[in-house]
C-alpha atoms as a PDB file:
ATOM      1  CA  UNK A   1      41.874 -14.918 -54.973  1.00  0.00           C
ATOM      2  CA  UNK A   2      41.974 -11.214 -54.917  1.00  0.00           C
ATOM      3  CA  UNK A   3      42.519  -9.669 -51.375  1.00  0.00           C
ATOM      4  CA  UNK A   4      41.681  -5.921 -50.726  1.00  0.00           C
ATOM      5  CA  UNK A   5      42.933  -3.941 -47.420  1.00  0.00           C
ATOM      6  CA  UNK A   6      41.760  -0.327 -47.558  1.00  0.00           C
ATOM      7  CA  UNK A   7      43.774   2.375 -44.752  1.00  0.00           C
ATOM      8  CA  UNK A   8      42.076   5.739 -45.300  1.00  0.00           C
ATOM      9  CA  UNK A   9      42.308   6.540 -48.658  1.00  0.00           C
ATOM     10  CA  UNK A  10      44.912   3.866 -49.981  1.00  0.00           C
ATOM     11  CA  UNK A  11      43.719   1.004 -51.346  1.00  0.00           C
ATOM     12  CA  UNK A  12      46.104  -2.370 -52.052  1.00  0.00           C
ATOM     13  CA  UNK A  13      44.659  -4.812 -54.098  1.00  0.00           C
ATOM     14  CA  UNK A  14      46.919  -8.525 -53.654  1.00  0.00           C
ATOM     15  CA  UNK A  15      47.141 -11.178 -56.189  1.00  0.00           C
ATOM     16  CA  UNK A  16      46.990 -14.044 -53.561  1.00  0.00           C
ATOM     17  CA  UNK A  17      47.081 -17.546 -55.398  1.00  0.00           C
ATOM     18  CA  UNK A  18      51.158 -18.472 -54.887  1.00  0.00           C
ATOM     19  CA  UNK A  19      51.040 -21.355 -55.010  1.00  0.00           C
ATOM     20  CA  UNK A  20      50.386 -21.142 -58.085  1.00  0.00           C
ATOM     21  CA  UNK A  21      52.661 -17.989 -59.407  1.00  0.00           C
ATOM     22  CA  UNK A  22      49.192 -15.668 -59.201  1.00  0.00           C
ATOM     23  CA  UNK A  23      48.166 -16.973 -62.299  1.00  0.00           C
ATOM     24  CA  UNK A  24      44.684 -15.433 -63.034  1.00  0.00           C
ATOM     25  CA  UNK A  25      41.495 -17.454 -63.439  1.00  0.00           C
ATOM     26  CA  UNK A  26      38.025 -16.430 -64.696  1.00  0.00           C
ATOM     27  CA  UNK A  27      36.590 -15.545 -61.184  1.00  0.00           C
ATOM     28  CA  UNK A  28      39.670 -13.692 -60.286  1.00  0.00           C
ATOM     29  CA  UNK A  29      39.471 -11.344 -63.060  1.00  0.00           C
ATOM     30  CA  UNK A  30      36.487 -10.889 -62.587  1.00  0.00           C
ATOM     31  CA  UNK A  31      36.899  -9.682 -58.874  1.00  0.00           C
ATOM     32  CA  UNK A  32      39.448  -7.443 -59.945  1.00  0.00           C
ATOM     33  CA  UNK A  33      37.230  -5.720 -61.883  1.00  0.00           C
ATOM     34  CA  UNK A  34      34.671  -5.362 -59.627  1.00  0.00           C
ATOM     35  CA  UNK A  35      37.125  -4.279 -56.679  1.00  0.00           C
ATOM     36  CA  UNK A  36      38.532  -2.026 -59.270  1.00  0.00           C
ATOM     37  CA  UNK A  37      34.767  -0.860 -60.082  1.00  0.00           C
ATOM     38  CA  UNK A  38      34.222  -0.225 -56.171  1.00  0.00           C
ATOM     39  CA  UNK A  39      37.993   1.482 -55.547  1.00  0.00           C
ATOM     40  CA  UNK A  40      36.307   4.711 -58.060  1.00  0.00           C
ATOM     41  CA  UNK A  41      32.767   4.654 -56.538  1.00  0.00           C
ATOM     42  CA  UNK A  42      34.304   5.024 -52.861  1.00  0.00           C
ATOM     43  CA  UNK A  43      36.967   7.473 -53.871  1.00  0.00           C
ATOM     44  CA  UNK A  44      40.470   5.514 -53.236  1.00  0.00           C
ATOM     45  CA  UNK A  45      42.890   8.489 -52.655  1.00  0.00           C
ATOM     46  CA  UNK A  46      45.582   5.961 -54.534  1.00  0.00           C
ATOM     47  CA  UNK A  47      45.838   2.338 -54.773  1.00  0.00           C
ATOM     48  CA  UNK A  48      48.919  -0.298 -55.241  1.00  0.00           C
ATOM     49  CA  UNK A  49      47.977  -3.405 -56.768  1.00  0.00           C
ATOM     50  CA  UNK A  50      50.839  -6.469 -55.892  1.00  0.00           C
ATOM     51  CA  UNK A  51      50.864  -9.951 -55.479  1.00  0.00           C
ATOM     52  CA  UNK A  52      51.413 -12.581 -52.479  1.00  0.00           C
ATOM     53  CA  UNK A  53      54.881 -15.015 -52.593  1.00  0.00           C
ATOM     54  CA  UNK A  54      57.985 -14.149 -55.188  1.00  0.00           C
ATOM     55  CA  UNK A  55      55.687 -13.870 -58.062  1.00  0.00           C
ATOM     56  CA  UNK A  56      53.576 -10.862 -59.129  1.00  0.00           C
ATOM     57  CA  UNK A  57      51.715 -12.810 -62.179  1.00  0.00           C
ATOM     58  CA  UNK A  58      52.307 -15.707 -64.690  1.00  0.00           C
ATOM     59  CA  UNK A  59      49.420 -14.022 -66.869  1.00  0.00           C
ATOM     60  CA  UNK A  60      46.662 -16.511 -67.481  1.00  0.00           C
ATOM     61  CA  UNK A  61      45.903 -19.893 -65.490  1.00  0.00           C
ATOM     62  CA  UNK A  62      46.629 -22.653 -67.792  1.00  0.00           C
ATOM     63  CA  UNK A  63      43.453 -24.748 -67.244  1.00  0.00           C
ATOM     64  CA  UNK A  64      41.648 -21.180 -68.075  1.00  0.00           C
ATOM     65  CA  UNK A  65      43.542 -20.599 -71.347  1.00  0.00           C
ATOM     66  CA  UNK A  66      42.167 -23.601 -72.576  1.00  0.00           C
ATOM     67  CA  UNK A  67      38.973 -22.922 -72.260  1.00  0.00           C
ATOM     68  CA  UNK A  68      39.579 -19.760 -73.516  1.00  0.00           C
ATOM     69  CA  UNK A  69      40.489 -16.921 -70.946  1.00  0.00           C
ATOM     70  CA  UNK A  70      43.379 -15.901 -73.199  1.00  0.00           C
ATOM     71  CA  UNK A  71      41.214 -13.919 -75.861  1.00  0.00           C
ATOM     72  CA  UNK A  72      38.457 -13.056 -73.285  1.00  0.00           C
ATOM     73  CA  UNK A  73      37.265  -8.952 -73.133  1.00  0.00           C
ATOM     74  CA  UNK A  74      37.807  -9.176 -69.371  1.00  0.00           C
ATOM     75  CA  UNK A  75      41.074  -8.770 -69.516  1.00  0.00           C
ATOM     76  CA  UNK A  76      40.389  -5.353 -71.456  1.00  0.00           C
ATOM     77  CA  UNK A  77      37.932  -4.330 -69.005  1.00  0.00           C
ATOM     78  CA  UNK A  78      40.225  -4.386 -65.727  1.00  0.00           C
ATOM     79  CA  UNK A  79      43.129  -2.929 -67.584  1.00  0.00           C
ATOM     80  CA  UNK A  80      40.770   0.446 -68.488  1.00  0.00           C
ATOM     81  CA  UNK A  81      39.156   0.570 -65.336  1.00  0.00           C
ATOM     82  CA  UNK A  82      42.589   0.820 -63.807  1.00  0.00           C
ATOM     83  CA  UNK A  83      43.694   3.249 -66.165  1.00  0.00           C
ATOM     84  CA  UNK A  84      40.135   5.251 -65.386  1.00  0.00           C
ATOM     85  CA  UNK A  85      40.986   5.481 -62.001  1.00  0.00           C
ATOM     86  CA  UNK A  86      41.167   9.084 -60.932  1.00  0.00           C
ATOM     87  CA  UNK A  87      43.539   8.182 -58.355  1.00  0.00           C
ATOM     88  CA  UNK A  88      47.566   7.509 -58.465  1.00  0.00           C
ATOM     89  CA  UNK A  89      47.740   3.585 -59.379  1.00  0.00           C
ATOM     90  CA  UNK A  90      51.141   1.724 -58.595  1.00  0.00           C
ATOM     91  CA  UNK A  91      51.732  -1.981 -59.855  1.00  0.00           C
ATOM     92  CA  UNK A  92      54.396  -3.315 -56.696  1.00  0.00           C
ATOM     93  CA  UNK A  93      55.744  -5.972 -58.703  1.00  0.00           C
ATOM     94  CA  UNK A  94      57.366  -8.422 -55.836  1.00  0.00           C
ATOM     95  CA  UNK A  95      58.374 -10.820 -58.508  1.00  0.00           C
ATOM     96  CA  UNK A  96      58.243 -12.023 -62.285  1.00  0.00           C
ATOM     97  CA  UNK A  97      55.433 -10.215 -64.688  1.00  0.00           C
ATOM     98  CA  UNK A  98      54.388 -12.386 -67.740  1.00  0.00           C
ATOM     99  CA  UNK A  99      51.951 -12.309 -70.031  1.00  0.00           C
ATOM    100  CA  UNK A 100      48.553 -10.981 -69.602  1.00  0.00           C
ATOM    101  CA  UNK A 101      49.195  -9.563 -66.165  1.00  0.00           C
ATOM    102  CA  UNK A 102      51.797  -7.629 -68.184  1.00  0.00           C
ATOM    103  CA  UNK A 103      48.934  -5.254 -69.876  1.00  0.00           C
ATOM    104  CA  UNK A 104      47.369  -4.875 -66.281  1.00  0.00           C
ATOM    105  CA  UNK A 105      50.598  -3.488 -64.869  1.00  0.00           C
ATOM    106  CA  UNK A 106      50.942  -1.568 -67.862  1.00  0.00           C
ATOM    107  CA  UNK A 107      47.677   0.041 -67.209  1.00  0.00           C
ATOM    108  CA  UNK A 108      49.363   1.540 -63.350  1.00  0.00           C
ATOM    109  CA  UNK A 109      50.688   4.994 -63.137  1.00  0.00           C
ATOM    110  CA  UNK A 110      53.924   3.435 -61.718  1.00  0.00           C
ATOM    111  CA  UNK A 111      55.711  -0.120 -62.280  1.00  0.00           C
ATOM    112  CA  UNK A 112      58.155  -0.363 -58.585  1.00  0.00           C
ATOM    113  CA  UNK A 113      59.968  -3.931 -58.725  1.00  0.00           C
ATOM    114  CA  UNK A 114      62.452  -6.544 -56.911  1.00  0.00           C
ATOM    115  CA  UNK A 115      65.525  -6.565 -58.183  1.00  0.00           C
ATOM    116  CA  UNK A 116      65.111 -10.328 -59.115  1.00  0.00           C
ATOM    117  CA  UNK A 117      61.680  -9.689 -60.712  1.00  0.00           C
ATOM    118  CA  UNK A 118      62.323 -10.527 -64.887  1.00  0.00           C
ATOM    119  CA  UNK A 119      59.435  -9.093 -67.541  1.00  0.00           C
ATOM    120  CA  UNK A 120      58.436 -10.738 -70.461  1.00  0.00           C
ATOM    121  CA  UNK A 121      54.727 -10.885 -72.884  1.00  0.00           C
ATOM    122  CA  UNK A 122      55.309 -14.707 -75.052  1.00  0.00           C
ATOM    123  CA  UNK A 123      52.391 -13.973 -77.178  1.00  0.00           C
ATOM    124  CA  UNK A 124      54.611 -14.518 -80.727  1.00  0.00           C
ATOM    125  CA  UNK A 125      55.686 -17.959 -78.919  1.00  0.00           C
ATOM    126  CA  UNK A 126      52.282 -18.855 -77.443  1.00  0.00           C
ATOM    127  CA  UNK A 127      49.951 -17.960 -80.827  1.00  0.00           C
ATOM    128  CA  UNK A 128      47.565 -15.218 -78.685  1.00  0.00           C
ATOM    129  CA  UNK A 129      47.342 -11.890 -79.745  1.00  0.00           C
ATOM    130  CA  UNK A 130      48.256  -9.298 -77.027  1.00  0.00           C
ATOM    131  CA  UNK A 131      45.225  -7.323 -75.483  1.00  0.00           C
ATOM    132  CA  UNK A 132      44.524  -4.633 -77.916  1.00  0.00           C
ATOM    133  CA  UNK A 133      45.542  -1.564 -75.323  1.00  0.00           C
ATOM    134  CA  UNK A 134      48.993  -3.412 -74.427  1.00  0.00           C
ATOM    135  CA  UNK A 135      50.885  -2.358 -77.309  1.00  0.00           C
ATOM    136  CA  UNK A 136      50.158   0.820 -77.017  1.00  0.00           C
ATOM    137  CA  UNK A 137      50.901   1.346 -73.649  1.00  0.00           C
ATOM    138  CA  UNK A 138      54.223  -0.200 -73.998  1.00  0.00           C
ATOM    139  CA  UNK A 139      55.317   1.882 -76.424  1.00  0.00           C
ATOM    140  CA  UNK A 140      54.307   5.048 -74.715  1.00  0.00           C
ATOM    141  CA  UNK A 141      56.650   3.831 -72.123  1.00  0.00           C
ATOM    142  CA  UNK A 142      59.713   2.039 -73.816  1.00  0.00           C
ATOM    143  CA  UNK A 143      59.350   3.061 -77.417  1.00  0.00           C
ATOM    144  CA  UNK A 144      58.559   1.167 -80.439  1.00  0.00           C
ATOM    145  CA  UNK A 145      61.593  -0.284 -81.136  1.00  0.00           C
ATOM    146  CA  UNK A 146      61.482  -1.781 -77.318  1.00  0.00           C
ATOM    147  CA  UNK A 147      58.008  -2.964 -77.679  1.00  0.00           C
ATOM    148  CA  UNK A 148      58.708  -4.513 -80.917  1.00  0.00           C
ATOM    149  CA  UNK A 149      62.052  -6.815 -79.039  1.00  0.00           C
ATOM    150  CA  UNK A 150      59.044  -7.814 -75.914  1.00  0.00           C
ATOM    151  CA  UNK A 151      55.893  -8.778 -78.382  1.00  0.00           C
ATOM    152  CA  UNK A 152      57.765  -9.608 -81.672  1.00  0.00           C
ATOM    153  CA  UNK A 153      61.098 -10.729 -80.675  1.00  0.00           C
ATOM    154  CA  UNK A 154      59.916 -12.790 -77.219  1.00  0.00           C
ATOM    155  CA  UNK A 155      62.930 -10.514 -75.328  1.00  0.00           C
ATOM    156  CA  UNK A 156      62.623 -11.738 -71.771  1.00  0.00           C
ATOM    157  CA  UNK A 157      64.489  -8.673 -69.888  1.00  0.00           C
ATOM    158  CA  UNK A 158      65.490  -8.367 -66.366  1.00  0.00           C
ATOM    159  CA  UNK A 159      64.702  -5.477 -63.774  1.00  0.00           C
ATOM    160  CA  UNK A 160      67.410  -3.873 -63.919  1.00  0.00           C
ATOM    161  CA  UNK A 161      67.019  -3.593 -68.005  1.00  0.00           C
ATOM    162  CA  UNK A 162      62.959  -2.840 -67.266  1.00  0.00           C
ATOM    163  CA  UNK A 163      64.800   0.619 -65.337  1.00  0.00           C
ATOM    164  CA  UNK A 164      67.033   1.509 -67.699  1.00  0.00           C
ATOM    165  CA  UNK A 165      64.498   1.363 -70.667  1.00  0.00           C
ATOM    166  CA  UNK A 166      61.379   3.114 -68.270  1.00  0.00           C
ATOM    167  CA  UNK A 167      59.187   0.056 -68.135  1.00  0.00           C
ATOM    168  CA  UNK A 168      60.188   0.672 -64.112  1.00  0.00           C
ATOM    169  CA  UNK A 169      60.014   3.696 -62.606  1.00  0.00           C
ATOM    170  CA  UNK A 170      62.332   2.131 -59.247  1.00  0.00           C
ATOM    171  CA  UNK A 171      63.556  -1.039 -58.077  1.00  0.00           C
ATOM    172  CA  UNK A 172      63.068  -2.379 -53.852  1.00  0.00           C
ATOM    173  CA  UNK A 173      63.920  -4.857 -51.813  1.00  0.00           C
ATOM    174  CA  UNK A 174      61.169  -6.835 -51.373  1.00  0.00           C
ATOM    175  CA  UNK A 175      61.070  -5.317 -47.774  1.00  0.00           C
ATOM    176  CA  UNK A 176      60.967  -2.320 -49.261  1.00  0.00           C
ATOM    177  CA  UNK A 177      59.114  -2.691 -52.076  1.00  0.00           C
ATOM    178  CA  UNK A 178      55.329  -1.246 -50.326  1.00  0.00           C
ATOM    179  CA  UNK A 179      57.477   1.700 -48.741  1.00  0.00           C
ATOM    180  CA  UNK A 180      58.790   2.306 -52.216  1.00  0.00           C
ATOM    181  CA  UNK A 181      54.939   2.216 -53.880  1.00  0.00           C
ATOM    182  CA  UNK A 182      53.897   4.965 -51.099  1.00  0.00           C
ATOM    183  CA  UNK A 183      56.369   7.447 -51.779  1.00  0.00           C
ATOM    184  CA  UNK A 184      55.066   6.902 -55.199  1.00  0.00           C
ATOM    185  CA  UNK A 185      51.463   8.052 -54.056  1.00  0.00           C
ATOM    186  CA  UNK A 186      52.312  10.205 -50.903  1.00  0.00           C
ATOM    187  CA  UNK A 187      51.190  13.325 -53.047  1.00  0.00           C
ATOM    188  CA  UNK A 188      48.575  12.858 -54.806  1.00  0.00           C
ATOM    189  CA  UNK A 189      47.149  10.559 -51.169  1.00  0.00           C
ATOM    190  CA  UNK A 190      47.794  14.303 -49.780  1.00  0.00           C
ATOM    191  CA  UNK A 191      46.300  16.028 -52.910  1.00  0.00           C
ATOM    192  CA  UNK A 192      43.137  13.962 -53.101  1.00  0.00           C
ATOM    193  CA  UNK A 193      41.163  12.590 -54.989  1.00  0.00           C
ATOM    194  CA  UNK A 194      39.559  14.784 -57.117  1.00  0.00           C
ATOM    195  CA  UNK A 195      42.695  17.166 -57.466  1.00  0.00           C
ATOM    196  CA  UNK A 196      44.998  14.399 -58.399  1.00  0.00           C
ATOM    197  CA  UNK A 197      42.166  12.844 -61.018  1.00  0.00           C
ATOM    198  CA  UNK A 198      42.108  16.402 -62.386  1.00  0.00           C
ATOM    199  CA  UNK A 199      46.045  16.397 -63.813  1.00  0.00           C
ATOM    200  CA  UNK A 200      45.869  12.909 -64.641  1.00  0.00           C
ATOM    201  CA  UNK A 201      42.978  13.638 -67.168  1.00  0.00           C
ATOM    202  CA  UNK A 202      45.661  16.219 -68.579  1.00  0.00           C
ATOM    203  CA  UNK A 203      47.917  13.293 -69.228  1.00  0.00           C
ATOM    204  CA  UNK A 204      48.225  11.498 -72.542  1.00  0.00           C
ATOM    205  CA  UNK A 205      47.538   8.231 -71.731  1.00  0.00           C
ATOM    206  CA  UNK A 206      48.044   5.073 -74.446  1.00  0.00           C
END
């Protein structure tokens, strides 16, 4: 399920299926895109996207990569509607981040994490390509020779490794870890908008 609480301008969008790790299902994607689709037509000020339990995202539901969810465009679509968004995005990762949930985190402004959270994108081990904007976007943010050790290599790296190479931009206690996404957004929630979509558009983006 995806859960949406909007205060003012701030929007936080909650992975909530822990029981089992957040993995994503058809429908689910699907209401992220639309919620992401509705967070630009009513003008979210900024907008942290998280997930419910110790787990941010095992990527794909298993029962849905078998009938296919792996290779399907909606992954694509909620990844560049989240980069589209004029607001500041942050990705509040309360726990592991694996596989196709990767690329949607990738697609945030700003990564915050637990310390315990570990990162890692098995699509050498697992036979799927990687959505074609992921590699990319990692690289932009860890280099190429980084991106090559998480898609090519199968590097499964901790948080405190995800810091130290930028795939992070800070680490939280989970009790911390919403407190730590605002601070994040407190100026461009106080810029707006419209101001804030302005000097993202001069941004190179992946």
């Amino acid at each position: 399920m995806i859960r949406t609480a909007v205060d003012g301008g701030l929007w936080t969008v909650t992975l909530d299926r822990p029981d089992k790790a957040n993995a994503l299902t058809a429908d689910m994607l699907d209401a992220l895109a639309d919620t992401l689709a509705r967070a630009a037509g009513e003008g979210a000020a900024g907008l942290i996207l998280t997930g419910a339990g110790r787990v941010f995202s095992a990527g794909a539901d298993l029962d849905g990569v078998r009938a296919g969810l792996a290779t399907e465009p909606v992954w694509e679509v909620v990844s560049a509607r989240l980069a589209a968004l004029p607001c500041p995005t942050v990705a509040a990762l309360n726990g592991t981040l694996a596989g196709g949930a990767f690329g949607i985190a990738l697609a945030c402004d700003f990564r915050v994490a637990v310390p315990g959270a570990s990162f890692f994108y098995p699509v050498m081990k697992l036979g799927y390509l990687p959505q074609p904007s992921d590699p990319a976007r990692l690289a932009a943010l860890i280099g190429p020779a980084r991106a090559r050790r998480l898609l090519l290599a199968g590097a499964r790296i901790d948080a405190a490794t995800a810091l130290d190479w930028g795939l992070v931009d800070a680490l939280a206690d989970p009790d911390g870890l919403t407190e730590a996404a605002c601070e994040l957004l407190a100026a461009g929630l106080s810029a707006g908008p419209a101001h804030a979509g302005a000097i993202k558009a001069l941004l190179p983006r992946a």
